[in-house]
C-alpha atoms as a PDB file:
ATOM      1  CA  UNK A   1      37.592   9.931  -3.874  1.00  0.00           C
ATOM      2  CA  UNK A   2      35.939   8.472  -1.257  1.00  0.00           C
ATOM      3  CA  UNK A   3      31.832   7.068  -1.864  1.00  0.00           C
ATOM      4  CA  UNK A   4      29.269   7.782   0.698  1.00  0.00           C
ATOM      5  CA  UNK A   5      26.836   5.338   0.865  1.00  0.00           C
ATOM      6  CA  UNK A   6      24.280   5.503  -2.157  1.00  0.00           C
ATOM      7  CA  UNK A   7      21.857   3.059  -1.762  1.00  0.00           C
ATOM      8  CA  UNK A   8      22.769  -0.478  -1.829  1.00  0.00           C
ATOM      9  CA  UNK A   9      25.945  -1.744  -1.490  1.00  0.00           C
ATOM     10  CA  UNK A  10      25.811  -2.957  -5.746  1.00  0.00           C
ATOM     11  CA  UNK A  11      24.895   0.386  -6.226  1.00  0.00           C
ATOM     12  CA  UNK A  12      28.050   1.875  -4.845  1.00  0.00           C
ATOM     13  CA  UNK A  13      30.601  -0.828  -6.311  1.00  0.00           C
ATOM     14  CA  UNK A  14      28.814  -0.358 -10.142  1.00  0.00           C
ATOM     15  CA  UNK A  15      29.861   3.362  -9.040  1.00  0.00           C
ATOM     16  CA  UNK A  16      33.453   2.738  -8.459  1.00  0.00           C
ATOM     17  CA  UNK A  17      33.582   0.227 -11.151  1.00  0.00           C
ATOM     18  CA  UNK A  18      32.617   2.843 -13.279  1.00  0.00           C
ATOM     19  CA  UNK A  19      34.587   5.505 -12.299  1.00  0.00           C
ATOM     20  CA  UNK A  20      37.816   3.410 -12.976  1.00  0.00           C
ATOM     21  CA  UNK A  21      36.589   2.513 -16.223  1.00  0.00           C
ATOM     22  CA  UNK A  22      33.427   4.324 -18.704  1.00  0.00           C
ATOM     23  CA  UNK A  23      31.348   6.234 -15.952  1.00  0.00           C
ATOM     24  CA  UNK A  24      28.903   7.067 -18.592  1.00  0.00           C
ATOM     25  CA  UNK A  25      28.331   3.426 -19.479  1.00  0.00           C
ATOM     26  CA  UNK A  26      28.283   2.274 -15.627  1.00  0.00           C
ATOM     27  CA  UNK A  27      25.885   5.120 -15.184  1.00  0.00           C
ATOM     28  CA  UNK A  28      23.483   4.018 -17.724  1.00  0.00           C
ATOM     29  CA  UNK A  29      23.690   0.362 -16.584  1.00  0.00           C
ATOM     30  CA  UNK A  30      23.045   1.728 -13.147  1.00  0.00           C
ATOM     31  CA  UNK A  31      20.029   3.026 -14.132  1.00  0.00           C
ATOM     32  CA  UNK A  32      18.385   0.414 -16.155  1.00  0.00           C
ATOM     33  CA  UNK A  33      18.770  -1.850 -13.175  1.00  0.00           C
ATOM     34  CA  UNK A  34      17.265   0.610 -10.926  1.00  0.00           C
ATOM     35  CA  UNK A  35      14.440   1.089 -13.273  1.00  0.00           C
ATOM     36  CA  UNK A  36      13.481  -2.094 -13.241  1.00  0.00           C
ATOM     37  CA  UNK A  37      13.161  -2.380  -9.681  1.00  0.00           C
ATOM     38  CA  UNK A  38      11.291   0.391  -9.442  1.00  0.00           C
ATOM     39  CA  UNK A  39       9.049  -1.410 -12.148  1.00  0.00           C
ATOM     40  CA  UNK A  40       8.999  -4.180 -10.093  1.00  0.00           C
ATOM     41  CA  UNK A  41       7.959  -2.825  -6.776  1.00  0.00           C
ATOM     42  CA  UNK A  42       5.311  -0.655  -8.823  1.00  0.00           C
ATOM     43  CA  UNK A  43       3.847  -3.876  -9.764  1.00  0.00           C
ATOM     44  CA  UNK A  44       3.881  -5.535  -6.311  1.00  0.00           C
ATOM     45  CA  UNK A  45       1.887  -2.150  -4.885  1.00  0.00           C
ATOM     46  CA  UNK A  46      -0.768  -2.740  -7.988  1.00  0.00           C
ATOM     47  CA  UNK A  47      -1.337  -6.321  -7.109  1.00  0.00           C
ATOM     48  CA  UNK A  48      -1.842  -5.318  -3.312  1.00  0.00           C
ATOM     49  CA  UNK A  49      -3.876  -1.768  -4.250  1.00  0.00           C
ATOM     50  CA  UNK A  50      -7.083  -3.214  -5.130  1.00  0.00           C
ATOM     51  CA  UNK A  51      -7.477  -5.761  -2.092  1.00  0.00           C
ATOM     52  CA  UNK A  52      -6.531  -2.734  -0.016  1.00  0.00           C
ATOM     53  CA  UNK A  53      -9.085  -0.394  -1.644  1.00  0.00           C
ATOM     54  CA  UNK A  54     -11.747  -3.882  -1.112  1.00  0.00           C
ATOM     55  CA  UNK A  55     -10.440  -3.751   2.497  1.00  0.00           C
ATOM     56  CA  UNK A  56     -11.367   0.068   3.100  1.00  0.00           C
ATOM     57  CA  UNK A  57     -14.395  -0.318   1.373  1.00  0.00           C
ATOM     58  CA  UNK A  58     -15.622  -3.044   3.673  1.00  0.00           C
ATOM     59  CA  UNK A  59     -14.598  -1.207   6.756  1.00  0.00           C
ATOM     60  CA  UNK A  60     -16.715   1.692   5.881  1.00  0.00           C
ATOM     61  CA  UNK A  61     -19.775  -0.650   5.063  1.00  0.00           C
ATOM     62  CA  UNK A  62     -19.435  -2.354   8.802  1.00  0.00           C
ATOM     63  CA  UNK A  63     -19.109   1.305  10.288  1.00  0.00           C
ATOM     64  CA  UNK A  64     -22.275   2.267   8.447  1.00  0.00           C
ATOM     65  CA  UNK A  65     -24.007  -0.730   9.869  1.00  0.00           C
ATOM     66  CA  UNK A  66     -22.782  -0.466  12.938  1.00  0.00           C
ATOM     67  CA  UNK A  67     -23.376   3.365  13.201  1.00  0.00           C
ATOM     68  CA  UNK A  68     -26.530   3.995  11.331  1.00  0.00           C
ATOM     69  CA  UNK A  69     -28.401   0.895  10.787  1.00  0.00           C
ATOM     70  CA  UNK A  70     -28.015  -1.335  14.718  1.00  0.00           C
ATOM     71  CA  UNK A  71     -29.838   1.922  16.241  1.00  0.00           C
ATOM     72  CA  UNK A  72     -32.516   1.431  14.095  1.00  0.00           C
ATOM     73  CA  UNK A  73     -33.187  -2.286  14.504  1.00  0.00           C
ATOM     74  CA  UNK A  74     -32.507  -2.140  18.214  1.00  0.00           C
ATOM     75  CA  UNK A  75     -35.343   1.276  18.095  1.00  0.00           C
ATOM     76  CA  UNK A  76     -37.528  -0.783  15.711  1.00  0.00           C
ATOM     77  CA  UNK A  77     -37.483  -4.362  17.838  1.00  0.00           C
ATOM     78  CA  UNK A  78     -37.839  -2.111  21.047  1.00  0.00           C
ATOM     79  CA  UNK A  79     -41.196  -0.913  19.566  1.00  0.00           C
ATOM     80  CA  UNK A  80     -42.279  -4.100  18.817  1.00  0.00           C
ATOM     81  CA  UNK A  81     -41.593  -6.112  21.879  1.00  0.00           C
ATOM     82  CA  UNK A  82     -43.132  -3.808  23.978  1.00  0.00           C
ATOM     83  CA  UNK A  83     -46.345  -3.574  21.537  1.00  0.00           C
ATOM     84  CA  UNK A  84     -46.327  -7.435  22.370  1.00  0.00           C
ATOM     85  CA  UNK A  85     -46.853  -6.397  26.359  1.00  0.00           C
ATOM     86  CA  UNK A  86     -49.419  -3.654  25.461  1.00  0.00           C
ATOM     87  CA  UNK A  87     -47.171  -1.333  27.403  1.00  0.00           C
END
């Protein structure tokens, strides 16, 4: 029987290990390890979530500046330095 290519290459040798010998047991082995690195990269994307959520956050707070309140000052200083030439 010939084995496609099923993930990574350990992946596919703990399959034909495992056919030659206790599938079951291989199988179960197979999937604690993959478990954990699916733990494991779970816990790398929580460490980066929250300084990518800070990231967005910020982004939005200079486009609201930007957007909203730099009209405003530039309308509000325009006032005034003209009130300063009486025009």
């Amino acid at each position: 029987m010939k084995i496609q290519n099923f993930g990574s290459p350990m992946t596919t040798e703990m399959i034909k290990i495992g056919m030659q010998t206790n599938l079951a047991e291989m199988m179960r082995k197979l999937l604690n390890l993959m478990e954990i690195d699916i733990n494991d990269q779970l816990e790398k994307l929580m460490k980066v979530l929250p300084e990518l959520t800070y990231l967005i956050v910020g982004a939005v707070l200079i486009f609201f500046v930007l957007v909203v309140l730099v009209p405003v000052m530039q309308v509000y200083m325009g006032t005034f330095a003209f009130s300063a030439f009486n025009v």
